[in-house]
N, C-alpha and C. Protein backbone atom coordinates (compact mmCIF):
# COMPACT_ATOMS: atom_id res chain seq x y z
N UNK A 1 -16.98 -33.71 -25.00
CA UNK A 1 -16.17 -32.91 -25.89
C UNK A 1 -17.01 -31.74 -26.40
N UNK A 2 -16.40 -30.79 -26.52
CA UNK A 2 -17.22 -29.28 -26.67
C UNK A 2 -17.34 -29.01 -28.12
N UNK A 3 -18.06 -28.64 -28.78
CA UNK A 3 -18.22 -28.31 -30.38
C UNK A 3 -17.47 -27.02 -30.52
N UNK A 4 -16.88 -26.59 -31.96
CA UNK A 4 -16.54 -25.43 -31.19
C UNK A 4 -17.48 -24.49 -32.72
N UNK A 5 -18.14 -23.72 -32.18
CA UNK A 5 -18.85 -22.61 -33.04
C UNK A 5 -18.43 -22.01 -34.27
N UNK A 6 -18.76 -21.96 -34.91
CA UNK A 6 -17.73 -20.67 -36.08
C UNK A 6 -18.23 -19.46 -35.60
N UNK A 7 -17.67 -18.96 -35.93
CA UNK A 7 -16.99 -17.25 -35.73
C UNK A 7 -16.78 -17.06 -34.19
N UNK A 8 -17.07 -18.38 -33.01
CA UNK A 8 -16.77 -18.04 -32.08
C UNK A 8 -15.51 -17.71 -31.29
N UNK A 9 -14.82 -16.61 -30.89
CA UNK A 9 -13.58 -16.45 -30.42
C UNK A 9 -13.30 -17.06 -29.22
N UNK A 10 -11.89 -17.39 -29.17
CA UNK A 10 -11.39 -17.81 -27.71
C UNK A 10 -9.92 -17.08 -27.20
N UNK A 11 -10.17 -16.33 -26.31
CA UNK A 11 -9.78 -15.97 -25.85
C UNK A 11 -8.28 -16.18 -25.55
N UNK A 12 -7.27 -15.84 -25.85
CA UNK A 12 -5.88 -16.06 -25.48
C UNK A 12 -5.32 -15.75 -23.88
N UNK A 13 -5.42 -16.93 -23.30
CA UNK A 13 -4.62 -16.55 -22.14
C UNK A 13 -3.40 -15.64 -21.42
N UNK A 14 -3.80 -14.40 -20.93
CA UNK A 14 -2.34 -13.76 -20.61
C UNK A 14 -1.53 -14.66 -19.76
N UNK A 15 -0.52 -14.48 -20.20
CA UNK A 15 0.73 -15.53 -18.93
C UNK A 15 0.67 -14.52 -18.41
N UNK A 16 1.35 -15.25 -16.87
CA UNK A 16 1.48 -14.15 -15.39
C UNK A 16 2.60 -13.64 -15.69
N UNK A 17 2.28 -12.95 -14.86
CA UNK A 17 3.80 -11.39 -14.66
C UNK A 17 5.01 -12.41 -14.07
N UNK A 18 6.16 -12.83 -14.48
CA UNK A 18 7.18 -13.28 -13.47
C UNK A 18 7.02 -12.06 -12.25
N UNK A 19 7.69 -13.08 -11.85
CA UNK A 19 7.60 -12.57 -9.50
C UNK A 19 8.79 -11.92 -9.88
N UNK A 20 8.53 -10.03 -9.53
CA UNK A 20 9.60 -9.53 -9.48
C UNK A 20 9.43 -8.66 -7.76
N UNK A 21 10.16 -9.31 -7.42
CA UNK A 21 9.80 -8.92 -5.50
C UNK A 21 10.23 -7.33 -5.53
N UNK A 22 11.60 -7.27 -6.32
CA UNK A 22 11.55 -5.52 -5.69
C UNK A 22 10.55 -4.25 -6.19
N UNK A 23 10.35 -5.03 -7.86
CA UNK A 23 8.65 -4.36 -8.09
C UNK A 23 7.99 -4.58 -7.08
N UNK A 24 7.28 -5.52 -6.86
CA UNK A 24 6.48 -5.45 -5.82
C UNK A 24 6.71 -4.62 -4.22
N UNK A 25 7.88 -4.62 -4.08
CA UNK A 25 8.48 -3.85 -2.95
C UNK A 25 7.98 -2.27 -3.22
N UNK A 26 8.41 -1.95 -4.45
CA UNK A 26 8.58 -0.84 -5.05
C UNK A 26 7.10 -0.12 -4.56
N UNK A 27 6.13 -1.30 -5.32
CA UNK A 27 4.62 -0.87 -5.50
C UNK A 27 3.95 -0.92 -4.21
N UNK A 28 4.30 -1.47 -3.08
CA UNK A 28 3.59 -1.52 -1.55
C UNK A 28 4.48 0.13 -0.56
N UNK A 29 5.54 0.20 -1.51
CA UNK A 29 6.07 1.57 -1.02
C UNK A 29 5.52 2.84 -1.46
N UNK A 30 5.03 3.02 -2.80
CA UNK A 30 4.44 3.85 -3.89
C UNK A 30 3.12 4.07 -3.10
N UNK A 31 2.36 2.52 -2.88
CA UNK A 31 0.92 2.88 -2.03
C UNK A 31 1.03 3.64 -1.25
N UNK A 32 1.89 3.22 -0.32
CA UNK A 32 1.76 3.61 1.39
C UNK A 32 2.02 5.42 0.75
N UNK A 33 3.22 5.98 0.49
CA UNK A 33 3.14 7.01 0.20
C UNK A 33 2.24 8.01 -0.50
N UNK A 34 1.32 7.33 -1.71
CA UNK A 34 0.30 8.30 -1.66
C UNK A 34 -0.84 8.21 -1.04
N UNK A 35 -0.97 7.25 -0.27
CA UNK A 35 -2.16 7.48 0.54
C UNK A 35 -1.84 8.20 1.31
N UNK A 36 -0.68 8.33 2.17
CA UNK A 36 0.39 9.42 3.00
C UNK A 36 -0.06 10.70 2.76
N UNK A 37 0.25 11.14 1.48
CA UNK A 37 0.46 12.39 0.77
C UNK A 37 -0.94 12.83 0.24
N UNK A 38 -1.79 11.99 -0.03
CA UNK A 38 -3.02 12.56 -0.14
C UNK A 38 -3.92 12.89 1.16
N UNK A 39 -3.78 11.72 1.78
CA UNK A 39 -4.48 12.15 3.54
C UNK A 39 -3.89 13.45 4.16
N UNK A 40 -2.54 13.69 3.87
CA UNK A 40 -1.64 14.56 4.68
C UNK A 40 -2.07 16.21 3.72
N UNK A 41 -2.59 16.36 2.24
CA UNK A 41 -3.37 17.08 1.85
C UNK A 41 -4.32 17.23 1.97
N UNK A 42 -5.36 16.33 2.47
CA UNK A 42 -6.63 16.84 2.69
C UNK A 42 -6.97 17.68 4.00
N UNK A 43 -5.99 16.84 5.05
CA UNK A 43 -6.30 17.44 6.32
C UNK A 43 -5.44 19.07 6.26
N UNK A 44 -4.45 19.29 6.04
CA UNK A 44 -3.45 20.54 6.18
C UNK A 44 -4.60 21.55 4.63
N UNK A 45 -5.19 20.91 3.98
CA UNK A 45 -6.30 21.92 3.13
C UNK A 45 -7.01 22.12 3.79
N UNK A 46 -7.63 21.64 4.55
CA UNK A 46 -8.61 21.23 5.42
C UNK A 46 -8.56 22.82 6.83
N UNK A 47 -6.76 22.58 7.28
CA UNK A 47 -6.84 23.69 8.25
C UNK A 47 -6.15 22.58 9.41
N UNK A 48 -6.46 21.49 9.23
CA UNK A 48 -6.21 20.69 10.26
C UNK A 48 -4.36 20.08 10.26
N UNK A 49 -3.53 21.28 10.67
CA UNK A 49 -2.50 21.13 10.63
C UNK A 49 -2.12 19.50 11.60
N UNK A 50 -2.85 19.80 13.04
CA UNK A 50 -2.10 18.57 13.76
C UNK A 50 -2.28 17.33 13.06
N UNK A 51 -3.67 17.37 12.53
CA UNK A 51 -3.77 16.06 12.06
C UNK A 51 -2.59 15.42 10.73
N UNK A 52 -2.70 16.95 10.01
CA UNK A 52 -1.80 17.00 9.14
C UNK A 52 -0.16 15.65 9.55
N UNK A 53 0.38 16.60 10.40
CA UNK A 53 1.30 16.25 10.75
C UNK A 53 1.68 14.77 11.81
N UNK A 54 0.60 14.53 12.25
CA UNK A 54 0.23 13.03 12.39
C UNK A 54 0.45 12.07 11.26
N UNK A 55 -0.19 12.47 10.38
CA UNK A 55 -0.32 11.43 8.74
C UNK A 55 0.70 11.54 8.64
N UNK A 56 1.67 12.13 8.17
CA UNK A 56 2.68 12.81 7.44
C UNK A 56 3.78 11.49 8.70
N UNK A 57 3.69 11.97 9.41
CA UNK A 57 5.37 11.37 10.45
C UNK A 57 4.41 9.74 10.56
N UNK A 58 3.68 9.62 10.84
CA UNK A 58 2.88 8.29 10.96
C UNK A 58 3.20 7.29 9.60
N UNK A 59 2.72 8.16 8.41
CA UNK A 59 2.90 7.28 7.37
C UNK A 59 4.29 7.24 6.62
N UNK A 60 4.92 8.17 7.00
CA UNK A 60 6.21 8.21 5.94
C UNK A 60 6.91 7.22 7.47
N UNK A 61 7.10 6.78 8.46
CA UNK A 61 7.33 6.20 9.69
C UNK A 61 7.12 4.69 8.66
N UNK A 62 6.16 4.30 9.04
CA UNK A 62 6.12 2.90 8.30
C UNK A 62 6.00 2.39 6.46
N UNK A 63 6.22 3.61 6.04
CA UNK A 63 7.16 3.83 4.33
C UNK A 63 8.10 3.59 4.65
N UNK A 64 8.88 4.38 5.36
CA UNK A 64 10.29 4.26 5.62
C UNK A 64 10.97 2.65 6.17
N UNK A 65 10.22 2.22 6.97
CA UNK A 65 10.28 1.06 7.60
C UNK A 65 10.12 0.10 6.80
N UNK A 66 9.15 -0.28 5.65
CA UNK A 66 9.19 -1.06 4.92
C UNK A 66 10.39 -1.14 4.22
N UNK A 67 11.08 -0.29 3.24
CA UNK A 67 12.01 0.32 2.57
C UNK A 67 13.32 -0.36 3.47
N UNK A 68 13.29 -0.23 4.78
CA UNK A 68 14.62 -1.12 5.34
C UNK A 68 14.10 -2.36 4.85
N UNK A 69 13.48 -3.08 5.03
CA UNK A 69 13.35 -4.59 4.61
C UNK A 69 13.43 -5.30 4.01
N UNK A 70 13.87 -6.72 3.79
CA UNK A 70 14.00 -7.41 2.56
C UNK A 70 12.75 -7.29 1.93
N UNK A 71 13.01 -7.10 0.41
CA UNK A 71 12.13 -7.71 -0.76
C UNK A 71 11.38 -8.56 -0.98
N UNK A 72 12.27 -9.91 -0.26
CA UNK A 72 11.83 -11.37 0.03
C UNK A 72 11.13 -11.33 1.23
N UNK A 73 9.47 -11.42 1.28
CA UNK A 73 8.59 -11.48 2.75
C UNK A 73 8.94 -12.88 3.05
N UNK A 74 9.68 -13.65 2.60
CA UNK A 74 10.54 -14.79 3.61
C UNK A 74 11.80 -14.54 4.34
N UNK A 75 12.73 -13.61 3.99
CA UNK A 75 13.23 -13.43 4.70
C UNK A 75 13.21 -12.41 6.05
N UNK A 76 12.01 -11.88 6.04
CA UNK A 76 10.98 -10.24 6.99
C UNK A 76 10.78 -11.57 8.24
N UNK A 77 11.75 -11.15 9.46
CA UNK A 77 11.40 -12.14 10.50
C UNK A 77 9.80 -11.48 11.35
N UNK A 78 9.65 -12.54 12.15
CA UNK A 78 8.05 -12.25 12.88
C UNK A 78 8.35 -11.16 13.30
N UNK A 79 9.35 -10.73 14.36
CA UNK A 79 9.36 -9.12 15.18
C UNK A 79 9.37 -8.29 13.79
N UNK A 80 10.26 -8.42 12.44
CA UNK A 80 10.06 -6.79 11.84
C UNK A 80 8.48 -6.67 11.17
N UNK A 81 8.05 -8.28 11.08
CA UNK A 81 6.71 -8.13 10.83
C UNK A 81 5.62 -7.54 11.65
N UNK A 82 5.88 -8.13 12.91
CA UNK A 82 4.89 -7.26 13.93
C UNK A 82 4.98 -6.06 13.84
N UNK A 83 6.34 -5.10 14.17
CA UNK A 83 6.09 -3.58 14.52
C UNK A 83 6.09 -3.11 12.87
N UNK A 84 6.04 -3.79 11.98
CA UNK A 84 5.46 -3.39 10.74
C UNK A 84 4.11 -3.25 10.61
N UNK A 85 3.48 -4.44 11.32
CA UNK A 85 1.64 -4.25 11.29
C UNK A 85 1.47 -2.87 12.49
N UNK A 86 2.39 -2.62 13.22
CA UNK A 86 1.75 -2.07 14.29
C UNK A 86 1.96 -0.37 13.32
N UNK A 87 2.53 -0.05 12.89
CA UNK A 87 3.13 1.42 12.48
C UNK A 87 1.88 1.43 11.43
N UNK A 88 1.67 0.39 10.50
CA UNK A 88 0.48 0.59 9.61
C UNK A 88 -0.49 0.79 10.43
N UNK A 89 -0.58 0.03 11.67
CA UNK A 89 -2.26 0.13 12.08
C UNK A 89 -2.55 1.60 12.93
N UNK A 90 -1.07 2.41 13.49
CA UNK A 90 -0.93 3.68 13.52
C UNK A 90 -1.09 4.82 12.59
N UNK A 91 -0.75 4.64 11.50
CA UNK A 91 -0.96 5.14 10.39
C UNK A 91 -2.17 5.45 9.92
N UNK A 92 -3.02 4.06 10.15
CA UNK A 92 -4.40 3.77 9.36
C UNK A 92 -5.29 4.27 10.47
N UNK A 93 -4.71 4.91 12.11
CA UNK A 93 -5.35 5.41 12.76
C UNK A 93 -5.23 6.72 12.79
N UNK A 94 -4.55 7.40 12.31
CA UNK A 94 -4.27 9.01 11.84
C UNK A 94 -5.12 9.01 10.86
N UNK A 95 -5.28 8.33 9.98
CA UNK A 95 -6.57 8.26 8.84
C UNK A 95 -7.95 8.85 9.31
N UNK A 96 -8.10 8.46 10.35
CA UNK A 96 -9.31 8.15 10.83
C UNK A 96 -9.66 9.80 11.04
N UNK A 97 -8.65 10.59 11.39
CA UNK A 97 -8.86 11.82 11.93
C UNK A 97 -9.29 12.88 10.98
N UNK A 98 -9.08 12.14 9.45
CA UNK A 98 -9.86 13.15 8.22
C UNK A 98 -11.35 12.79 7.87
N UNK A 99 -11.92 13.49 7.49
CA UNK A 99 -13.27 13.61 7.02
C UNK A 99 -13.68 12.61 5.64
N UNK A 100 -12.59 12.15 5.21
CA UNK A 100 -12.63 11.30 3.92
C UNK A 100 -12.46 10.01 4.47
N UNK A 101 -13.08 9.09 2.97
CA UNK A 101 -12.24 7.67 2.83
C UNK A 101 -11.32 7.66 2.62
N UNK A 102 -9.63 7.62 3.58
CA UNK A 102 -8.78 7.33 2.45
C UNK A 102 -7.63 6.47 3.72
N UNK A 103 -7.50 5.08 3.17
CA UNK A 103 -6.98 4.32 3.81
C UNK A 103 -6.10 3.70 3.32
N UNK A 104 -5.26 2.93 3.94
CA UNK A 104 -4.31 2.31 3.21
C UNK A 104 -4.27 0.53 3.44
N UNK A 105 -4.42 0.17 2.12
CA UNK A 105 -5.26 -1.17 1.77
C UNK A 105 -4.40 -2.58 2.32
């Protein structure tokens, strides 16, 4: 059994966030787009229009694609999951073509 100190504080536990899936939907859509929109500015500041326009149709491509999908990643069958990983991993390969870190997590 633990003593407990005077003047020592304890900490109040935050309760968790209830599971709100279309927030969360919301917030994996919000990402993808500014990493989109910032990669797609650095390169077109940059001069580097093609690349530009790679990011840009690449990432708003699998924004968009998420956005069709259920909320519920139980109801996201294996095929919309696959060409979902595949458009990100397209995406995250247009990345590659700027001079920065900027990826999408």
């Amino acid at each position: 059994m633990s003593e407990h100190v005077e003047g020592e504080e304890f900490a109040t536990p935050t309760p968790p966030r209830p599971v709100d899936l279309i927030l969360d939907k919301a917030e994996e859509f919000t990402r993808t787009e500014v990493v989109c929109l910032t990669a797609w500015l650095v390169a077109a500041e940059g001069g580097d229009l093609e690349s530009a326009r790679l990011i840009l149709r690449t990432g708003l491509l699998a924004e968009h694609y998420r956005s069709l999908l259920s909320e519920d990643p139980a109801q996201i069958t294996v095929g919309q999951s696959i060409t979902l990983k595949g458009l990100l991993d397209e995406f995250n390969r247009a990345l590659l073509r700027i001079p920065v870190e900027v990826r999408y997590p």
